[in-house]
Protein backbone atom coordinates (compact mmCIF):
# COMPACT_ATOMS: atom_id res chain seq x y z
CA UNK A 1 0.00 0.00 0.00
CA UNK A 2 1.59 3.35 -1.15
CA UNK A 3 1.38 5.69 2.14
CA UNK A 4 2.25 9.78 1.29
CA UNK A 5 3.53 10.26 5.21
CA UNK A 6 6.61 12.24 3.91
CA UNK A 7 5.60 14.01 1.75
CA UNK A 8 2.46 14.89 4.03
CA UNK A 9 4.50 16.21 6.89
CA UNK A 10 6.18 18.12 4.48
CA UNK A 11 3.22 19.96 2.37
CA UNK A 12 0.68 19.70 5.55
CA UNK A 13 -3.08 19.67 5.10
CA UNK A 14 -4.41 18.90 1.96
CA UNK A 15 -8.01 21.49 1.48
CA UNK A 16 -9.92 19.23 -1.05
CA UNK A 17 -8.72 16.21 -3.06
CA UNK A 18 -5.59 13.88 -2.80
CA UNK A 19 -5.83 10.24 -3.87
CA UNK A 20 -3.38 6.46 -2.89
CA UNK A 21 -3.06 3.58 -5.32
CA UNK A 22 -3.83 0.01 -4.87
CA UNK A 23 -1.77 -3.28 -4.49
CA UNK A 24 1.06 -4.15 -7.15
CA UNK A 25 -0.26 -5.98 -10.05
CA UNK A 26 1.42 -8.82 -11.49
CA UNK A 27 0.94 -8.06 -15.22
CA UNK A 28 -1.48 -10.85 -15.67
CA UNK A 29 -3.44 -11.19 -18.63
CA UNK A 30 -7.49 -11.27 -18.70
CA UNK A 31 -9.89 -9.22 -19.79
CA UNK A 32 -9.16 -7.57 -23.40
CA UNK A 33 -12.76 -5.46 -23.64
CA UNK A 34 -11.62 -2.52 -22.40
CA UNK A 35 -13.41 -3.05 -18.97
CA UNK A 36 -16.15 -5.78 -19.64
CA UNK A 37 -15.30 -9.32 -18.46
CA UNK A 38 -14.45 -12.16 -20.58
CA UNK A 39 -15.68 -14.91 -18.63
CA UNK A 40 -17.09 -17.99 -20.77
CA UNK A 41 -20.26 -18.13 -18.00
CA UNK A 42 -22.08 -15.41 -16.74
CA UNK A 43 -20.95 -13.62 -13.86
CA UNK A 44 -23.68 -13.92 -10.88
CA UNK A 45 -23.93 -10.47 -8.59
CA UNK A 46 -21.57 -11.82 -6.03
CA UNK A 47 -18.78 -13.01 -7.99
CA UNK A 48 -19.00 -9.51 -10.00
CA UNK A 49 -18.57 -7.47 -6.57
CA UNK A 50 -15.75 -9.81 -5.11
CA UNK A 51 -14.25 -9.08 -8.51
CA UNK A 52 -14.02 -5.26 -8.72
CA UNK A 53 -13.43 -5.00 -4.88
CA UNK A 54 -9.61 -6.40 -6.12
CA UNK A 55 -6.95 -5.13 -8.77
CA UNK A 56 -7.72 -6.40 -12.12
CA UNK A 57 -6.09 -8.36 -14.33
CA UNK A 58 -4.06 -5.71 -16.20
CA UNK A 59 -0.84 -3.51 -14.75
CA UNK A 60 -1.73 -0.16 -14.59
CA UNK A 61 0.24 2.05 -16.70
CA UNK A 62 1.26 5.78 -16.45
CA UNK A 63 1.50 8.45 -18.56
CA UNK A 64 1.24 12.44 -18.71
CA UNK A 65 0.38 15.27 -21.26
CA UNK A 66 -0.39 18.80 -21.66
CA UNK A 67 -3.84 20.60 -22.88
CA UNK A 68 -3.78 24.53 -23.66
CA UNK A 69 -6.75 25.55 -24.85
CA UNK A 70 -8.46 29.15 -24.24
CA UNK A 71 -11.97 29.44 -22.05
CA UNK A 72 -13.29 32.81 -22.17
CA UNK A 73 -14.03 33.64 -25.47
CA UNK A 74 -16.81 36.30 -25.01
CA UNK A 75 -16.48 39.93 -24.63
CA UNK A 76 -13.44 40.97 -23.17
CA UNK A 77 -13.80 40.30 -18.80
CA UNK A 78 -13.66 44.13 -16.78
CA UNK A 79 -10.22 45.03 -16.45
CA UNK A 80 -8.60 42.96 -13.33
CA UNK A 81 -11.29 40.34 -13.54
CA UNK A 82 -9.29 36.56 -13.46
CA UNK A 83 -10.02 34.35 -16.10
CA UNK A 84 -8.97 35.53 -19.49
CA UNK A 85 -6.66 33.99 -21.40
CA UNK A 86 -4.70 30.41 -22.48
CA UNK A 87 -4.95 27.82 -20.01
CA UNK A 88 -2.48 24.49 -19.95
CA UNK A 89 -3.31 21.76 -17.95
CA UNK A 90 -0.82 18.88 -17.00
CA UNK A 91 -2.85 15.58 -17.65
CA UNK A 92 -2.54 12.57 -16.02
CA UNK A 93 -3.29 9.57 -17.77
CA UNK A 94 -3.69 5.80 -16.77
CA UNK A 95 -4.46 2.55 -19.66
CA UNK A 96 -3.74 -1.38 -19.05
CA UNK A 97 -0.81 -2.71 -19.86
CA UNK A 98 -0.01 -6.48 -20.13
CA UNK A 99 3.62 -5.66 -18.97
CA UNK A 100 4.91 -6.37 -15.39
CA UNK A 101 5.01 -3.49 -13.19
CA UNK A 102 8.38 -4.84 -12.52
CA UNK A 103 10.13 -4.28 -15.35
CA UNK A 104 9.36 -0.64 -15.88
CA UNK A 105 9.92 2.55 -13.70
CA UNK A 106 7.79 3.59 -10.66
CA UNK A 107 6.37 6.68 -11.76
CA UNK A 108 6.13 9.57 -8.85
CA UNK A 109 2.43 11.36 -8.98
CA UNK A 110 2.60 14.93 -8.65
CA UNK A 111 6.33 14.53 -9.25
CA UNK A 112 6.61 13.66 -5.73
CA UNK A 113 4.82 10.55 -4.01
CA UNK A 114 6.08 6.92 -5.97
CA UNK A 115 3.12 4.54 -7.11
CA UNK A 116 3.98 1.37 -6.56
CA UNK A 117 2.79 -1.55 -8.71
CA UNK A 118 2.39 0.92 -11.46
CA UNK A 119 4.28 0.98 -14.96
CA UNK A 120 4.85 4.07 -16.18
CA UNK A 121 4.95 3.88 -19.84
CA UNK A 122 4.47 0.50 -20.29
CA UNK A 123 2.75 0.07 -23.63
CA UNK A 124 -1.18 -0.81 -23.44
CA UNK A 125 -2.92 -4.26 -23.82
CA UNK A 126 -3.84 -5.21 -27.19
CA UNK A 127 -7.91 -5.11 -27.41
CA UNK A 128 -10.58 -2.36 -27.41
CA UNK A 129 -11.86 -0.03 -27.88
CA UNK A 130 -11.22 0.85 -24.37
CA UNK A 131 -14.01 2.45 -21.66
CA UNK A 132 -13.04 6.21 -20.28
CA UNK A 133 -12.96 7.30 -16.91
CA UNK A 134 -12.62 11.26 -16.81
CA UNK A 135 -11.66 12.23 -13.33
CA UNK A 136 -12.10 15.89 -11.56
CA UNK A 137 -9.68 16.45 -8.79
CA UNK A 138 -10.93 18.22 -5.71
CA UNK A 139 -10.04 22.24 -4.41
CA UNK A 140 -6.33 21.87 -3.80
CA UNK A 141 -6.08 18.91 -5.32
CA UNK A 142 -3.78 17.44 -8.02
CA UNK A 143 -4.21 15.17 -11.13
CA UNK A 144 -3.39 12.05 -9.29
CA UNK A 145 -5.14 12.85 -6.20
CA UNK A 146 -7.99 9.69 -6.38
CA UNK A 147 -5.11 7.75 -7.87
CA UNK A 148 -6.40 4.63 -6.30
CA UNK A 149 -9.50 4.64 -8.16
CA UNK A 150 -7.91 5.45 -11.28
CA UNK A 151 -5.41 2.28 -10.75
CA UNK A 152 -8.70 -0.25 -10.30
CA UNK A 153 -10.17 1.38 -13.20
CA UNK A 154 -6.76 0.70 -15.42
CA UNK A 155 -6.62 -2.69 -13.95
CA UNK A 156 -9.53 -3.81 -15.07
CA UNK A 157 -9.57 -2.45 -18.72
CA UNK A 158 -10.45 1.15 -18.69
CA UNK A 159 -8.24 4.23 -19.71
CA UNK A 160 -8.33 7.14 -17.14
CA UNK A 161 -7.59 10.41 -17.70
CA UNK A 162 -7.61 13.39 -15.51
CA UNK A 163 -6.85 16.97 -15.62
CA UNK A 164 -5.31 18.86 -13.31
CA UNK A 165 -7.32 22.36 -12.53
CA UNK A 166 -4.52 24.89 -12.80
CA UNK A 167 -4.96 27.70 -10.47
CA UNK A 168 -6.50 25.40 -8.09
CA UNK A 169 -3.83 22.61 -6.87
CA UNK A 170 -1.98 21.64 -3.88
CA UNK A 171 0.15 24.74 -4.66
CA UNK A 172 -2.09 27.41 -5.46
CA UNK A 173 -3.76 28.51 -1.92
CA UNK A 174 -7.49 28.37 -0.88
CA UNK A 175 -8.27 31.45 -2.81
CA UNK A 176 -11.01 30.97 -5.17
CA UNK A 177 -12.28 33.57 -8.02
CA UNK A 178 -15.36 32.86 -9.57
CA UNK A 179 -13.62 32.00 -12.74
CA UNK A 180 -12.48 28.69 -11.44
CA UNK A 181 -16.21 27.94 -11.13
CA UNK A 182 -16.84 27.73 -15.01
CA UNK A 183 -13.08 27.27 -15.74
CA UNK A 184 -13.40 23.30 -14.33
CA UNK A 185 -16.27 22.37 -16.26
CA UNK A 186 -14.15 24.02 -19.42
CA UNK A 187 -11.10 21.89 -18.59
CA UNK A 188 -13.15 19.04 -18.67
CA UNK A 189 -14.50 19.69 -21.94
CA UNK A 190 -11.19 20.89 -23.60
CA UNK A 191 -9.67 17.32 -22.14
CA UNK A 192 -12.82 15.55 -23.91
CA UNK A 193 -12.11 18.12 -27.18
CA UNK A 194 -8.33 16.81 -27.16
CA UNK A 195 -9.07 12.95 -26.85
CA UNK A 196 -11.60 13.15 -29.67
CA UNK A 197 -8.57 14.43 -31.77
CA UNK A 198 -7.56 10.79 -31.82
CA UNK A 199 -4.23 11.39 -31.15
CA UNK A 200 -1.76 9.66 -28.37
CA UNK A 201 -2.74 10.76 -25.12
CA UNK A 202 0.56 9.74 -23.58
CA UNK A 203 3.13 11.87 -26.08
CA UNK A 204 6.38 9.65 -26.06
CA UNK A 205 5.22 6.33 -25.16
CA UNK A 206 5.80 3.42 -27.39
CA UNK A 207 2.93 1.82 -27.81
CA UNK A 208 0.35 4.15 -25.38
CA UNK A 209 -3.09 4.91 -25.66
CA UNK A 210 -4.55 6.92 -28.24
CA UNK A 211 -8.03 8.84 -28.56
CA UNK A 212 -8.55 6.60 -31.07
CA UNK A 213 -8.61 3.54 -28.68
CA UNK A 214 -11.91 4.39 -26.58
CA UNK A 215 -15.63 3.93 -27.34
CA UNK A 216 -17.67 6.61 -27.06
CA UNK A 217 -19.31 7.29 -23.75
CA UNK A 218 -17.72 8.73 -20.71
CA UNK A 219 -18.37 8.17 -16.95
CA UNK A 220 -17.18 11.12 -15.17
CA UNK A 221 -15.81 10.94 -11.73
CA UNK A 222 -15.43 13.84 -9.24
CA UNK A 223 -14.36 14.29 -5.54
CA UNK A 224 -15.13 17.04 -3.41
CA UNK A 225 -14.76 20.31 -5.54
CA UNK A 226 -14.99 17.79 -8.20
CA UNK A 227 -17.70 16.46 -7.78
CA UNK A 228 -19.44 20.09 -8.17
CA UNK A 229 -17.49 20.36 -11.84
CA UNK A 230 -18.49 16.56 -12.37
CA UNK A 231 -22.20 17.42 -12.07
CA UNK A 232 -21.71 21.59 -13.87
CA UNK A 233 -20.14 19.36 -16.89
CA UNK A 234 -22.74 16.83 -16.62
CA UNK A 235 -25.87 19.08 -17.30
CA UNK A 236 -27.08 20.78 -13.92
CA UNK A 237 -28.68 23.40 -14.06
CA UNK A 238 -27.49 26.91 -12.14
CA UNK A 239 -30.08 28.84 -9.78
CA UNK A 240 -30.00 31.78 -11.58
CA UNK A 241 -30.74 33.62 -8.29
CA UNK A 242 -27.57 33.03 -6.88
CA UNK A 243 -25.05 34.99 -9.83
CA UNK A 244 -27.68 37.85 -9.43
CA UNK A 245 -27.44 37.91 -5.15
CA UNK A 246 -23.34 37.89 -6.30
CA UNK A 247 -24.06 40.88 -8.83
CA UNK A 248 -26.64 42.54 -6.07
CA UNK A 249 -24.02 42.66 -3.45
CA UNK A 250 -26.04 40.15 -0.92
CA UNK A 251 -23.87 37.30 -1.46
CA UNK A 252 -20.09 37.42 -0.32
CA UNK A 253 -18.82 33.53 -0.82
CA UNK A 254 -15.60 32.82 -3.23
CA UNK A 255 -18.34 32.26 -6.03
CA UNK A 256 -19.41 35.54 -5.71
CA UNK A 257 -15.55 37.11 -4.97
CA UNK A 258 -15.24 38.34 -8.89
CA UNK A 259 -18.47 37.85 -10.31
CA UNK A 260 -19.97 40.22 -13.14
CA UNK A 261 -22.78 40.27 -15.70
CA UNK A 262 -20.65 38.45 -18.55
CA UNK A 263 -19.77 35.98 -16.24
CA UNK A 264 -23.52 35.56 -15.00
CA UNK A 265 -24.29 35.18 -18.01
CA UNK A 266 -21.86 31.70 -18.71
CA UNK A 267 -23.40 30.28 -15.82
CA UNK A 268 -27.19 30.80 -17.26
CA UNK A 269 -25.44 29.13 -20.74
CA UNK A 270 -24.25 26.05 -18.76
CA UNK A 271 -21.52 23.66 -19.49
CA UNK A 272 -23.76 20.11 -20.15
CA UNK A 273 -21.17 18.15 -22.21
CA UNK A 274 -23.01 15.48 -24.51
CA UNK A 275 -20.13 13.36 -24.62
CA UNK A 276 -20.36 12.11 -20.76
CA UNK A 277 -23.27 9.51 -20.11
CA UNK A 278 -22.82 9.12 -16.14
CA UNK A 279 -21.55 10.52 -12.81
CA UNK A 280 -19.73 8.94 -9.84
CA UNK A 281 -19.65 12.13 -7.30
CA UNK A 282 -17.89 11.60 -4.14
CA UNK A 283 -18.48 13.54 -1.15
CA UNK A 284 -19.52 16.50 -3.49
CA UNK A 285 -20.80 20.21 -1.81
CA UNK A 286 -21.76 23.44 -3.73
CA UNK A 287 -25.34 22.03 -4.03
CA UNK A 288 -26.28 25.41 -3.45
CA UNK A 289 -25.22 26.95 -6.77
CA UNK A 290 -27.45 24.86 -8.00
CA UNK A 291 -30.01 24.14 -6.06
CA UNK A 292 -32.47 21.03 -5.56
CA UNK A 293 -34.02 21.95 -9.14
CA UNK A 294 -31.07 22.37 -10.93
CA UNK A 295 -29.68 19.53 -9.50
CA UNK A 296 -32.63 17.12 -10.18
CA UNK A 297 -32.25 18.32 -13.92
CA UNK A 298 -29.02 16.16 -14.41
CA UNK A 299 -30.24 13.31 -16.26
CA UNK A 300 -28.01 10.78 -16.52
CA UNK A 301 -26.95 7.87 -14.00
CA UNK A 302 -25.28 9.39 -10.95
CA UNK A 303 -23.62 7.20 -8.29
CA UNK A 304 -23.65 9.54 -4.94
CA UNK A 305 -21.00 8.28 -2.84
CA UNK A 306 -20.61 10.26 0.72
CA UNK A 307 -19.06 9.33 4.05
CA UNK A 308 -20.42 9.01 7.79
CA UNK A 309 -17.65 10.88 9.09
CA UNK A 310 -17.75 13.49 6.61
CA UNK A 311 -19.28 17.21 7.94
CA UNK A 312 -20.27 18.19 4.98
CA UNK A 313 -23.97 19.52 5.05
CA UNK A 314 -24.57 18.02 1.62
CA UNK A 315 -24.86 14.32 1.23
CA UNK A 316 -28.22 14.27 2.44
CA UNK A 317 -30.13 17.15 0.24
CA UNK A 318 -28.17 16.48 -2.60
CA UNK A 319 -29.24 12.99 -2.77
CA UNK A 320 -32.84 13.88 -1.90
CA UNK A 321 -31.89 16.09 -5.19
CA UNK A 322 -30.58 13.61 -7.13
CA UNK A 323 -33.61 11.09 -6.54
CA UNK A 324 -35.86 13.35 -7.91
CA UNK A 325 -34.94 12.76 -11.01
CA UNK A 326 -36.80 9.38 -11.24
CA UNK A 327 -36.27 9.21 -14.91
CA UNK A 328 -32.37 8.59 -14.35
CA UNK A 329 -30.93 5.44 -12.68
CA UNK A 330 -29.86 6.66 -9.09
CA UNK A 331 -27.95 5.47 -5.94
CA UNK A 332 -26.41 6.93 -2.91
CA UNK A 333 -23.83 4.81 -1.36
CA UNK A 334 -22.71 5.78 2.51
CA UNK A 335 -19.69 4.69 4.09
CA UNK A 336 -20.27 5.29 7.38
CA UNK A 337 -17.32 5.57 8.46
CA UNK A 338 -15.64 7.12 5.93
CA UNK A 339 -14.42 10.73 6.06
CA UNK A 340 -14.11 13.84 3.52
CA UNK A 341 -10.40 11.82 2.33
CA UNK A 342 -11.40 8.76 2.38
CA UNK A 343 -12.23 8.60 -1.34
CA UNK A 344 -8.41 10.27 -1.52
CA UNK A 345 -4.88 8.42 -1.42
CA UNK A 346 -4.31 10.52 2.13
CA UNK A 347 -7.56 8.64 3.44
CA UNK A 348 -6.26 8.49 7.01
CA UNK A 349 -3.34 10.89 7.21
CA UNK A 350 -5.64 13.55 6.94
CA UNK A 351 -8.80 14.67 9.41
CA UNK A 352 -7.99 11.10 11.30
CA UNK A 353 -10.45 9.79 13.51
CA UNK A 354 -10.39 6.72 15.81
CA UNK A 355 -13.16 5.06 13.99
CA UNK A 356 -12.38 5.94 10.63
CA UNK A 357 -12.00 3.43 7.96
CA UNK A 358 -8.82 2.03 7.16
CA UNK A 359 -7.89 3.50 3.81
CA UNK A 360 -7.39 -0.47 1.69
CA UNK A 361 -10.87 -1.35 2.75
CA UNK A 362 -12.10 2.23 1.65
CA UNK A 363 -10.12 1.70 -1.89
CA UNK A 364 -11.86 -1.69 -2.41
CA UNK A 365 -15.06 -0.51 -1.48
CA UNK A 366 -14.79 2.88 -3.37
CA UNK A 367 -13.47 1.30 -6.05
CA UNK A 368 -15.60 -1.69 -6.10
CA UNK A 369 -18.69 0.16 -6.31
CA UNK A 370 -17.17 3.00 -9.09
CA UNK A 371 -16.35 0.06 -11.40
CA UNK A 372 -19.47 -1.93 -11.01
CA UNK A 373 -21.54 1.26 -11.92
CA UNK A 374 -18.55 1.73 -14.85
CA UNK A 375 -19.76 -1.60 -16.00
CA UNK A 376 -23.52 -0.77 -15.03
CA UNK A 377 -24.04 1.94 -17.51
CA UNK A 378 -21.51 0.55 -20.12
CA UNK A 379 -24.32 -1.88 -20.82
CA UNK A 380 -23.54 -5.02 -18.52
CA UNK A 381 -25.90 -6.60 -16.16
CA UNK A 382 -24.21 -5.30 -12.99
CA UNK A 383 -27.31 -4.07 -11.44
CA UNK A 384 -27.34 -6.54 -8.99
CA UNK A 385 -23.91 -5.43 -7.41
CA UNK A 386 -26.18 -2.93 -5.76
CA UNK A 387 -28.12 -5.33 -3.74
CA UNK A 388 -27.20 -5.01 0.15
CA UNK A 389 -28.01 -8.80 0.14
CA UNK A 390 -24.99 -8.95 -2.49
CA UNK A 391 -22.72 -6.47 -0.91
CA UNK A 392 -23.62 -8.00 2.53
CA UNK A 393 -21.36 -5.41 4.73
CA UNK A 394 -21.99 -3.23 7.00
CA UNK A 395 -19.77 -0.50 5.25
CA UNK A 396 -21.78 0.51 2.91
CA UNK A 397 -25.54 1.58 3.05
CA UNK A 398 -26.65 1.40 -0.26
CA UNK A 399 -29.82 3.92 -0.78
CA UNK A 400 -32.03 3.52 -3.79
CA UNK A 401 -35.47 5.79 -5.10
């Protein structure tokens, strides 16, 4: 298990994402689907959750790139107002490889922290097209920072690739400017825009994945602050009420801090991307931005993950939200005792708690349930992976319309 205690003491508290990796894989082969099994018999509910709680059969491999790509491009911003100009985003990327971790380098997420087990630039698995997972870091997070989840998702067949929100990272401060707020859901689509090029996503590697290795279809992932640009990208709606309390002087949070008419205006435009088909949020806030109606207008699959041990005032309206939409296929999964980092790779070195989950049950579990609903809306019959008679554990209450 790869544990950041170093490199934590060193950078202190993390404010909103961070993220471990899983076990070392073997290099094993298995599945060549690009995520759905090959087994000759059909997989019964139990022996599908057993199997997605683990590392697949794959290596994960590692790779990074750059996007630039220009957001605003309206009428110019008032003078001073953050958010005009080019934007480049270092880009994290993860694929299955066939190779043993072994026999190729240990890459070092955010430069930094080593992640064991994985193979950076190993070449990918023959087979495809290949699932994507696009991932959305949390505030102060970093490209890698659910790493764990990205690993199982590689493991088992799936490319991953995540951006990392420049101007709101581990290094940037807590500061936020209301740019930030419609800059996400841009990065997310400029990331989409540069994989639909086709071209390698991993510049340099022999052998990486390419845009034009994945089906169409992407399940979108997003912790925290992420999971607020996972649903903004995913088609909620905005309260327009709240961008005209910022513009009436009433309202004094960070989303108000440099707010003006043109930017108003974005929000009222939205940021739906067609391209993504379903939502794994993890302990996700901001519900207020856009409120129970807004929210309930997302309609795709959403998997609402939240933890016990986790303050935030959110989990429970935003799933009452989220259920509204009865239209959509919906769950809310609780870990009770999982904190705001346990769906992060510092689950317990930050906000510990004596009964908090130990962080390799909370990557199983997280993990588990991610890649079943992966699977779920991909088309297989992994609907009964949310049975509590299948997950039979009292770590998880699974919630259902």
């Amino acid at each position: 298990m790869k544990r950041w205690t170093v490199f934590y003491s060193v950078v202190g508290a993390v404010g909103g994402a961070a993220g471990c990796a899983g076990a070392p894989k073997s290099g094993t082969e298995g599945e060549d689907s690009g995520g759905a099994s090959a087994e000759l018999d059909p997989e019964t509910a139990a022996e599908r959750w057993a199997r997605v709680q683990a590392p697949g059969p794959f290596t994960p491999a590692f790779g990074q790139a750059e996007v630039s790509y220009t957001p605003w491009t309206g009428d110019p911003l008032p003078e001073g107002t953050p958010g005009e100009g080019p934007r480049s985003l270092r880009v994290a990327v993860w694929w299955p490889s066939d190779e043993p971790a072994a026999d190729w380098p240990v890459p070092r997420y955010l430069g930094t922290m080593p992640a064991e087990g994985v193979a950076e630039g190993a070449p990918m698995a023959q087979g495809g097209p290949r699932r994507l997972l696009l991932m959305s870091h949390g505030h102060q997070g970093y490209a890698e920072s659910t790493g764990f989840l990205a690993e199982r998702f590689a493991s088992h067949g799936w490319v991953v690739v995540s951006p990392e929100h420049a101007g709101n990272t581990l290094v940037d401060g807590g500061d936020r400017a209301t740019s930030i707020y419609w800059q996400r859901p841009l990065d997310l689509r400029a990331t989409l825009d540069w994989i639909e090029a086709g071209g390698p996503l991993a510049p340099g590697v022999d052998g990486g994945p390419t845009g034009a290795d994945l089906e169409p279809g992407v399940v979108l992932a997003g912790h925290s602050f992420g999971g607020y640009t996972a649903h903004a990208a995913a088609g909620a709606r905005f309260d327009a009420q709240v961008p005209a309390d910022c513009l009436a002087g009433t309202d004094t949070s960070a989303f108000c801090s440099t707010m003006d008419p043109l930017q108003a205006d974005r929000f009222a435009a939205g940021f739906a991307d067609p391209r993504i088909i379903a939502v794994i949020s993890m302990a996700s806030g901001d519900l207020r931005l856009f409120g129970a109606t807004g929210m309930a207008e997302l309609g795709l699959p959403v998997l609402h993950m939240t933890g016990g041990l986790d303050p935030n005032g959110d989990d429970e309206p935003m799933w009452e939200a989220l259920r509204a939409q009865s239209a959509a296929w919906r769950a809310r999964a609780e870990l009770p005792r999982a904190n705001h980092t346990t769906f992060t790779d510092f689950s317990g070195l930050v906000e510990p708690e004596p009964n908090l989950m130990e962080a390799e049950l909370g990557f199983a579990l997280i993990g588990g349930l991610g890649l079943a609903f992966g699977e779920l809306v991909k088309g297989e019959d992994a609907e009964g992976v949310f049975d509590p008679a299948v997950l039979q554990t009292d770590e998880v209450e699974l919630m259902r319309p």
